[in-house]
Each structure stands twice: as structure tokens, then as C-alpha cells.
C-alpha atoms as a PDB file:
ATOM      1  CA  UNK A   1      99.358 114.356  78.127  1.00  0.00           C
ATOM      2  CA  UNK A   2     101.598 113.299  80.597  1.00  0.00           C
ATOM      3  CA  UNK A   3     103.445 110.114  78.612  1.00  0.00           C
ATOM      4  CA  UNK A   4     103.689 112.943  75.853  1.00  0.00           C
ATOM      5  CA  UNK A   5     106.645 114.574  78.159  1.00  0.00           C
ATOM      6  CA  UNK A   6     110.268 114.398  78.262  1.00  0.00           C
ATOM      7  CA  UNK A   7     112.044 113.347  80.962  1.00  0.00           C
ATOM      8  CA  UNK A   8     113.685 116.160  83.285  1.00  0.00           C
ATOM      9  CA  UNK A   9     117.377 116.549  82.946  1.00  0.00           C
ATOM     10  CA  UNK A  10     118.243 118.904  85.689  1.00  0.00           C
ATOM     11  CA  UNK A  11     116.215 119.162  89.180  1.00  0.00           C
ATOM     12  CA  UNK A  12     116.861 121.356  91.979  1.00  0.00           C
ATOM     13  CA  UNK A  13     117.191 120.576  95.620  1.00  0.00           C
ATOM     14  CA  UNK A  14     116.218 122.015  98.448  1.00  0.00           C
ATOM     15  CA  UNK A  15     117.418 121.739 102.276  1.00  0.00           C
ATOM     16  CA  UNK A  16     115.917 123.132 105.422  1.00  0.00           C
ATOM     17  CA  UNK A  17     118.406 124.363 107.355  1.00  0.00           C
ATOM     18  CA  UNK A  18     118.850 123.528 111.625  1.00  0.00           C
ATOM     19  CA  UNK A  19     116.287 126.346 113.165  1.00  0.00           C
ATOM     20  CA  UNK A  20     115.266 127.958 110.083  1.00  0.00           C
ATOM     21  CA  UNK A  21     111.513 127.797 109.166  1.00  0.00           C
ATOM     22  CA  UNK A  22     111.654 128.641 104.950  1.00  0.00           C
ATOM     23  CA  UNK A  23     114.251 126.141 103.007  1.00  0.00           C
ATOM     24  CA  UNK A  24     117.257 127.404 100.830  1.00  0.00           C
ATOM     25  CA  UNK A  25     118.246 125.500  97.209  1.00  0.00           C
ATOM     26  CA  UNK A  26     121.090 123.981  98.316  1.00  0.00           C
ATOM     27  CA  UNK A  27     121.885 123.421  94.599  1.00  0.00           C
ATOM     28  CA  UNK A  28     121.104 121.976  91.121  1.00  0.00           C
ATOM     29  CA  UNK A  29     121.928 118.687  89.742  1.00  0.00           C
ATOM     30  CA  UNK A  30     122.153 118.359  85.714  1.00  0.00           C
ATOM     31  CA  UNK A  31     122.646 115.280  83.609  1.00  0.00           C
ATOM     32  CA  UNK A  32     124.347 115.392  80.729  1.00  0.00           C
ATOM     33  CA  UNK A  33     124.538 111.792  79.006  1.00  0.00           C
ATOM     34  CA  UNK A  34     125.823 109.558  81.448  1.00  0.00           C
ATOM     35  CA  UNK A  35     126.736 111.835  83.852  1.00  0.00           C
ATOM     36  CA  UNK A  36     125.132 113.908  86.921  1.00  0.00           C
ATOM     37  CA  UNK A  37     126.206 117.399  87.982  1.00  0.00           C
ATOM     38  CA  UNK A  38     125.727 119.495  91.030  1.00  0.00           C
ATOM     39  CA  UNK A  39     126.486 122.813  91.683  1.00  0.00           C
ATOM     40  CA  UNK A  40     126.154 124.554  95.090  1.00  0.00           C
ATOM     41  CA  UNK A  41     123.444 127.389  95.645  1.00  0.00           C
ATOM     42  CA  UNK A  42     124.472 130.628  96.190  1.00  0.00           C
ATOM     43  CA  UNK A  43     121.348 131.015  99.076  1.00  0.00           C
ATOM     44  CA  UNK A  44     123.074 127.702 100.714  1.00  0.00           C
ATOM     45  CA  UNK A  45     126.846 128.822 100.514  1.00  0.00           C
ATOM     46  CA  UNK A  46     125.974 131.970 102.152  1.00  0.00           C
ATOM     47  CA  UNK A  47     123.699 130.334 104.841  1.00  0.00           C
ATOM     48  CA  UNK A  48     126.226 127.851 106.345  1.00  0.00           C
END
């Protein structure tokens, strides 16, 4: 069941990038506690 779930602590996030047709992940942001991390993808470091 879907109420039987935990909540997600990390997510990644994806950008399309200006006149590209697939997106990258332009990262991943984690929480831990209180706080929210994000760390740069590799695919989007080497794309811009």
C-alpha cells in the first residue's frame, strides 16, 4: 500500500539542456535530518 511507504530521502534531478533532445541528471539532492544536499552530475558537468 501506498501510506505503507517511507518517505524518499534523496531524489534526482534532471535538466534538458538548450538544443539537446534527451535530458542529463544534473544532480542528486539528499536529506539528511534537517538538511538538503546536492551534488553535481557527472553527465551535466561534462555537458556545459
Amino acid at each position: 500500500m501506498i501510506s505503507d511507504q517511507q518517505p524518499a530521502d534523496s531524489a534526482y534531478v534532471w535538466i534538458w539542456l538548450p538544443g539537446q533532445t534527451e535530458p542529463v541528471v544534473a544532480g542528486r539532492i539528499v536529506r539528511r535530518g534537517q538538511l538538503h544536499y546536492f551534488t553535481y552530475g557527472r553527465s551535466y558537468l561534462l555537458s556545459v
